[in-house]
C-alpha atoms as a PDB file:
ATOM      1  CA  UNK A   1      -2.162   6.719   0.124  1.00  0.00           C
ATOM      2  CA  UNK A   2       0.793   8.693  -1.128  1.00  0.00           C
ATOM      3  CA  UNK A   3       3.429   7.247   0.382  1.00  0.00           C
ATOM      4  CA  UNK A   4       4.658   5.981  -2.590  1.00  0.00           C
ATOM      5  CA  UNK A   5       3.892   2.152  -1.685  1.00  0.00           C
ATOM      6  CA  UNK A   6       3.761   0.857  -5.627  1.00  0.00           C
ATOM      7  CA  UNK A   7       6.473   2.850  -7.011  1.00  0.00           C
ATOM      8  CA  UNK A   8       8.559   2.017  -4.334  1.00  0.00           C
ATOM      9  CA  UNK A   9       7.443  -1.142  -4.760  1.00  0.00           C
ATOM     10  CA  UNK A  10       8.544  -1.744  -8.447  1.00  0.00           C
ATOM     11  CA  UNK A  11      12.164  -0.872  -7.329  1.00  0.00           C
ATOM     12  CA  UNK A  12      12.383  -2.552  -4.823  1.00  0.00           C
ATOM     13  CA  UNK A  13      11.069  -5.534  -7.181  1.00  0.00           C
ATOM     14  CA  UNK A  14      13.816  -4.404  -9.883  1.00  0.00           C
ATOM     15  CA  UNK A  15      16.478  -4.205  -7.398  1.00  0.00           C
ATOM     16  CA  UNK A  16      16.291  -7.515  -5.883  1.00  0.00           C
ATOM     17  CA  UNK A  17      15.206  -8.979  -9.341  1.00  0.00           C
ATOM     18  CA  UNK A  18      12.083 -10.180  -7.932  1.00  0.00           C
ATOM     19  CA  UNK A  19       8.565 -10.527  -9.225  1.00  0.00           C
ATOM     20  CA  UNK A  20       6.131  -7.693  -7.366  1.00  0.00           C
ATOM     21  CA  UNK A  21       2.303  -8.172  -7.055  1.00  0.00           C
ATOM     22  CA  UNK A  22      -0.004  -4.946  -6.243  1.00  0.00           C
ATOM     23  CA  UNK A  23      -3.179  -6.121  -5.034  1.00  0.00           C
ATOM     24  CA  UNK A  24      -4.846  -2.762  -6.663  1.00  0.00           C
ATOM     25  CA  UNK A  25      -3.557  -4.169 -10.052  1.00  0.00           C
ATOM     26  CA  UNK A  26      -4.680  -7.747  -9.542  1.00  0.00           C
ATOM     27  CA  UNK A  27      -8.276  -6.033  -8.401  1.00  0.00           C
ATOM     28  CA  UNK A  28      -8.726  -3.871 -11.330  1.00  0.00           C
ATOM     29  CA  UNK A  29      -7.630  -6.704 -13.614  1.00  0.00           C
ATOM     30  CA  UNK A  30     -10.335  -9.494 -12.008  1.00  0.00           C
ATOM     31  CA  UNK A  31     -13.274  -6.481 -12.367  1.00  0.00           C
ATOM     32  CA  UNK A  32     -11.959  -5.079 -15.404  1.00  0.00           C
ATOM     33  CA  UNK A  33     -12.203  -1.525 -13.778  1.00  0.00           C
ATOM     34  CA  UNK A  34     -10.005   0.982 -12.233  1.00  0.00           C
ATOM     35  CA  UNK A  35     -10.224   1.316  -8.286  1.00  0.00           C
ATOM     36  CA  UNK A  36     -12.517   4.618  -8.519  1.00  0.00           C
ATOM     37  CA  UNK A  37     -14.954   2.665 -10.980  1.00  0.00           C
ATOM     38  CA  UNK A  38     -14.862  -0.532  -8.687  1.00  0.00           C
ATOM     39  CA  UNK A  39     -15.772   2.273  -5.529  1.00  0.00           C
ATOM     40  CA  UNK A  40     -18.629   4.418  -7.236  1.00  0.00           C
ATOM     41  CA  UNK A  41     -20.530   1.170  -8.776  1.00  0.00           C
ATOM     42  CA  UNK A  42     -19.732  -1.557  -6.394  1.00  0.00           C
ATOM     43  CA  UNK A  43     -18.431   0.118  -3.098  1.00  0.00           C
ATOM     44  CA  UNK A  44     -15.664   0.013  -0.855  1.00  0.00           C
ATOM     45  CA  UNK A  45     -16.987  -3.231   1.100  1.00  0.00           C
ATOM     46  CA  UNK A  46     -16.716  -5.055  -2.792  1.00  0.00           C
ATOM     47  CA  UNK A  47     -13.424  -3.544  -2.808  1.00  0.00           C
ATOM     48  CA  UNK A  48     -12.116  -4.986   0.398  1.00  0.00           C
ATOM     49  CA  UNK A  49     -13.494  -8.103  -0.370  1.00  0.00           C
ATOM     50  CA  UNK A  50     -11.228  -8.292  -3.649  1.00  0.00           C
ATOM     51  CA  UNK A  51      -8.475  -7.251  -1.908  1.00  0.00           C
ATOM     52  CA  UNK A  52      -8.996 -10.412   0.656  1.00  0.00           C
ATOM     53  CA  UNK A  53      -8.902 -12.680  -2.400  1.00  0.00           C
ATOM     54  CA  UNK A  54      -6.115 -11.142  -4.084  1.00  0.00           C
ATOM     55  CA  UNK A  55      -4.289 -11.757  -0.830  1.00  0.00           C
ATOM     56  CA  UNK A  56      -5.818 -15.313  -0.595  1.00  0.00           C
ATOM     57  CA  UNK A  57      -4.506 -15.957  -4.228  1.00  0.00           C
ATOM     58  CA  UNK A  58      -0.391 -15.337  -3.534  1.00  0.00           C
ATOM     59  CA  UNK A  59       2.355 -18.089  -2.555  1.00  0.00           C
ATOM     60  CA  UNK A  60       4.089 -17.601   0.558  1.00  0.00           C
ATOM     61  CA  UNK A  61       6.478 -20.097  -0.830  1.00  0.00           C
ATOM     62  CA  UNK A  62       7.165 -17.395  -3.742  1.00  0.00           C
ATOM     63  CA  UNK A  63      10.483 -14.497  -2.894  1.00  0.00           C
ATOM     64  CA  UNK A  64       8.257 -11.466  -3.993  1.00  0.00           C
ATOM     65  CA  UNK A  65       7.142  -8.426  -3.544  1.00  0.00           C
ATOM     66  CA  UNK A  66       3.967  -7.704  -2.582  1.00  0.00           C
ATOM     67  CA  UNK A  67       2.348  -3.834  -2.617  1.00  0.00           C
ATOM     68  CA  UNK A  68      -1.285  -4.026  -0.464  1.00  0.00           C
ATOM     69  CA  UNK A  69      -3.422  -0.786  -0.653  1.00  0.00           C
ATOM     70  CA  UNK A  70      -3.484   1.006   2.907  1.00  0.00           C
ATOM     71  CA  UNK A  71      -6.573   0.069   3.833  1.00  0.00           C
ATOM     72  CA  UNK A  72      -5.769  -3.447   3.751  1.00  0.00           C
ATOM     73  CA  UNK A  73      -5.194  -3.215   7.508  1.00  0.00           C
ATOM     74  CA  UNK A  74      -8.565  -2.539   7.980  1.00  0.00           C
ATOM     75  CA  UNK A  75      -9.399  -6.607   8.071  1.00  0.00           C
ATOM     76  CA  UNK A  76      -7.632  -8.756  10.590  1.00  0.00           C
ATOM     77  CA  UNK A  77      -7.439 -11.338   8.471  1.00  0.00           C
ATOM     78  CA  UNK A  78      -5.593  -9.368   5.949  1.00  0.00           C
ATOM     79  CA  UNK A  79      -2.994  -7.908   8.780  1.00  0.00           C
ATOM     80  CA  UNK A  80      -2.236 -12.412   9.414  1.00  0.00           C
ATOM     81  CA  UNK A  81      -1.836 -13.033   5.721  1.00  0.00           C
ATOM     82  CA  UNK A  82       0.212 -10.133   4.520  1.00  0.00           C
ATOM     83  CA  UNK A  83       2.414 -11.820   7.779  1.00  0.00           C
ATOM     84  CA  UNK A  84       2.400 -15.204   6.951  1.00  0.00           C
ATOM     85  CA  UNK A  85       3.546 -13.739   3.522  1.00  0.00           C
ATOM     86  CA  UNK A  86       6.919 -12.405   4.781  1.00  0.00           C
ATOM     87  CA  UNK A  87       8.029  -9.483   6.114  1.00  0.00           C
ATOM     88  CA  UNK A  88       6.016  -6.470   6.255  1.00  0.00           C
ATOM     89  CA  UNK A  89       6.876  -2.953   5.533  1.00  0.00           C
ATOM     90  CA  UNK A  90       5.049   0.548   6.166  1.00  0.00           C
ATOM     91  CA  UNK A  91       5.455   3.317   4.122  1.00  0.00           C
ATOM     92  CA  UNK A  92       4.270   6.385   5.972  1.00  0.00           C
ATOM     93  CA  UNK A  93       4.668   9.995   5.476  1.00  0.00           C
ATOM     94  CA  UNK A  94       3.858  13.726   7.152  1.00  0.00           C
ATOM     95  CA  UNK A  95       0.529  15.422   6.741  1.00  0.00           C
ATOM     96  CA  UNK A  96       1.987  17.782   4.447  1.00  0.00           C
ATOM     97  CA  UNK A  97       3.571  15.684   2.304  1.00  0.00           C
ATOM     98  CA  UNK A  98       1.178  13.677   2.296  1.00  0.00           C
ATOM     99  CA  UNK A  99      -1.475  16.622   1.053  1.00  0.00           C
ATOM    100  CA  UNK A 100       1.178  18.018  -1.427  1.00  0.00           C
ATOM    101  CA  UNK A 101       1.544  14.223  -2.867  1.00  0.00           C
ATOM    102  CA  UNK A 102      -2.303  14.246  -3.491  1.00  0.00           C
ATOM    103  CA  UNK A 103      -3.282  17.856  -4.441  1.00  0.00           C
ATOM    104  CA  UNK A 104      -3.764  16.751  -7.793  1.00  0.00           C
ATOM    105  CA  UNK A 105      -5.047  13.314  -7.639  1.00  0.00           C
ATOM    106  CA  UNK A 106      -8.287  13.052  -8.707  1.00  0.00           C
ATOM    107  CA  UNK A 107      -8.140   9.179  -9.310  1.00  0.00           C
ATOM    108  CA  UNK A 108      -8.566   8.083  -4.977  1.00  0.00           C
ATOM    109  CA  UNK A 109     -12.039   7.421  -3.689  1.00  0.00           C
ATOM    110  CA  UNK A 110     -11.317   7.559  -0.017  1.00  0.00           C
ATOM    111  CA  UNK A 111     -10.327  11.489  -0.794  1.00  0.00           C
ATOM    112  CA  UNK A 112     -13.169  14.281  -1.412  1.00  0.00           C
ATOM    113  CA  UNK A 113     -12.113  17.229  -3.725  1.00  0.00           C
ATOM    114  CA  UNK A 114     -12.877  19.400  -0.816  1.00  0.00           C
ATOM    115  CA  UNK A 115     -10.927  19.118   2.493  1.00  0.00           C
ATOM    116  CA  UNK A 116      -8.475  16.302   1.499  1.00  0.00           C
ATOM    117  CA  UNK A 117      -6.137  17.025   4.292  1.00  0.00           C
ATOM    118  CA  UNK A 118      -8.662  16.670   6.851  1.00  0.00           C
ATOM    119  CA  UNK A 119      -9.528  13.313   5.222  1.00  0.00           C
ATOM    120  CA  UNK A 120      -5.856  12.071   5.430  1.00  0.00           C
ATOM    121  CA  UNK A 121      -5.478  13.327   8.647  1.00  0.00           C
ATOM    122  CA  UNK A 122      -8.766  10.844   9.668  1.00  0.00           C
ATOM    123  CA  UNK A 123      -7.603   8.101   7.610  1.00  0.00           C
ATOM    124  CA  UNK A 124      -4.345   7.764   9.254  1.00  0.00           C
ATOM    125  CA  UNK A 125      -5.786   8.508  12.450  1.00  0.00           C
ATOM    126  CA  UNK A 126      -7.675   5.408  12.174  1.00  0.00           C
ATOM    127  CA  UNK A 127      -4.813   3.573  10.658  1.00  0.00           C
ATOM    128  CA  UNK A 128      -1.826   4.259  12.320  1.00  0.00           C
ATOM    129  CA  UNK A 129      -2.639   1.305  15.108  1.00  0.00           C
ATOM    130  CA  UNK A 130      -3.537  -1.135  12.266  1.00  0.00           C
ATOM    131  CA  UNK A 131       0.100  -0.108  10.446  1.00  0.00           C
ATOM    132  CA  UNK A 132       1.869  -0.476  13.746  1.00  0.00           C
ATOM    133  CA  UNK A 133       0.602  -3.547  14.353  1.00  0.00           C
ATOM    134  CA  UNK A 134       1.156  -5.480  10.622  1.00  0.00           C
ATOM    135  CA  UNK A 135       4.399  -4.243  10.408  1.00  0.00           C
ATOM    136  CA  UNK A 136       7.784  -5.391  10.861  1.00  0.00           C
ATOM    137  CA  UNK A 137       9.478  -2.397   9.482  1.00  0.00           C
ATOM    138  CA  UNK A 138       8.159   1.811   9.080  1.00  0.00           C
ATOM    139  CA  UNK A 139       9.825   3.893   6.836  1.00  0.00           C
ATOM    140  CA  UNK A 140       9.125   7.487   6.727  1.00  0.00           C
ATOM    141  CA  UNK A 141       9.147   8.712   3.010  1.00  0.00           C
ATOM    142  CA  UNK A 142       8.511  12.496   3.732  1.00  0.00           C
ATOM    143  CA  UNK A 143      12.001  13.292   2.124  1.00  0.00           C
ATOM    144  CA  UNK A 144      13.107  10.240   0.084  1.00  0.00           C
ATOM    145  CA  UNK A 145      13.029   9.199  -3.418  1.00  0.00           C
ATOM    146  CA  UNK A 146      11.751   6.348  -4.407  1.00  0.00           C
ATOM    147  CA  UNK A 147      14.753   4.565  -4.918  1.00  0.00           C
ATOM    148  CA  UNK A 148      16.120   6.476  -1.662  1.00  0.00           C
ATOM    149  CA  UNK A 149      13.066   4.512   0.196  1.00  0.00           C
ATOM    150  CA  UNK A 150      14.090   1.025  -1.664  1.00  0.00           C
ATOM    151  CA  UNK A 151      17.996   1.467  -0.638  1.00  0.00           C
ATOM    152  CA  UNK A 152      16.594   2.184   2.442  1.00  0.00           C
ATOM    153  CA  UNK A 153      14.427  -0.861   2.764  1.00  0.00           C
ATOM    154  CA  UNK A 154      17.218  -3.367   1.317  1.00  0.00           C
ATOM    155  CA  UNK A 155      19.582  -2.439   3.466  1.00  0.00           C
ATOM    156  CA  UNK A 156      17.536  -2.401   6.813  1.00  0.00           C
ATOM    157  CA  UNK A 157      16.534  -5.687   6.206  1.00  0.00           C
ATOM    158  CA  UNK A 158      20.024  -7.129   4.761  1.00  0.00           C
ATOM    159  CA  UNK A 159      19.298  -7.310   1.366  1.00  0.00           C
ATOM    160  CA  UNK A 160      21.434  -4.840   0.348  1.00  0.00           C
ATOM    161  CA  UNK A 161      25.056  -6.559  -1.599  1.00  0.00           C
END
């Protein structure tokens, strides 16, 4: 959360001219509600399980990429599929950036309006392990553009031309 994973995403889609798929987009489409509406009425657990199926639903066959919400991790069966689906990259970030990213982001379930730095601290306490263990490669986004993080990204894993 606020690493920039679907923005970074989308240019890394445009700059390799492939098709991207952001399982928080495929979600809110199948419910017909945005991620906070899909949390307060049916609950995280209804959440994760819609983000299992949008997983389910891609080709591995298909070049493309494909943006997972961070707590996809939290389901081991998620971690094997984003794998079998190619390579995987972490976005990460500092605490502060993190924070500063967020201040004003009223639209993320997982994040109280009161002590949302202590919450990101927690969640990426309990993450980390889970993000070191899907992924193939961990960029740091703390001082990057988005592009900067795509560039960064294409040419670390020879995709770059």
């Amino acid at each position: 959360m606020g690493t920039g994973k679907s923005s970074v995403g989308r240019c890394l889609a445009r700059a390799q001219g492939w098709p991207h798929f952001d399982t928080d987009e495929m979600i809110e489409s199948a419910l017909e509600m945005s991620i906070p509406e899909i949390f307060a009425t049916l609950g995280e657990e209804r959440f994760r399980d819609e983000e299992t199926r949008a997983l389910k639903r891609l080709d591995a066959t298909q070049r493309a990429i494909v943006i997972a919400g961070g707590g996809a991790v939290l389901r081991s069966q998620n971690i094997r599929r984003v794998r079998e689906l190619g390579t995987v990259v972490c976005l990460t970030a500092d605490l502060a950036t993190l924070s500063a990213r967020l201040v004003n982001r009223y639209d993320r379930p997982l994040l109280p309006v009161k002590n949302r730095a202590a919450q990101i601290e927690a969640l990426l306490q309990e993450r980390a392990p889970l993000y070191q263990q899907a992924a193939d490669l961990i960029v740091d986004t703390s001082s990057l553009t988005h592009d900067e993080v795509a560039e960064s990204i294409r040419k670390s894993l020879g995709l770059a031309g």
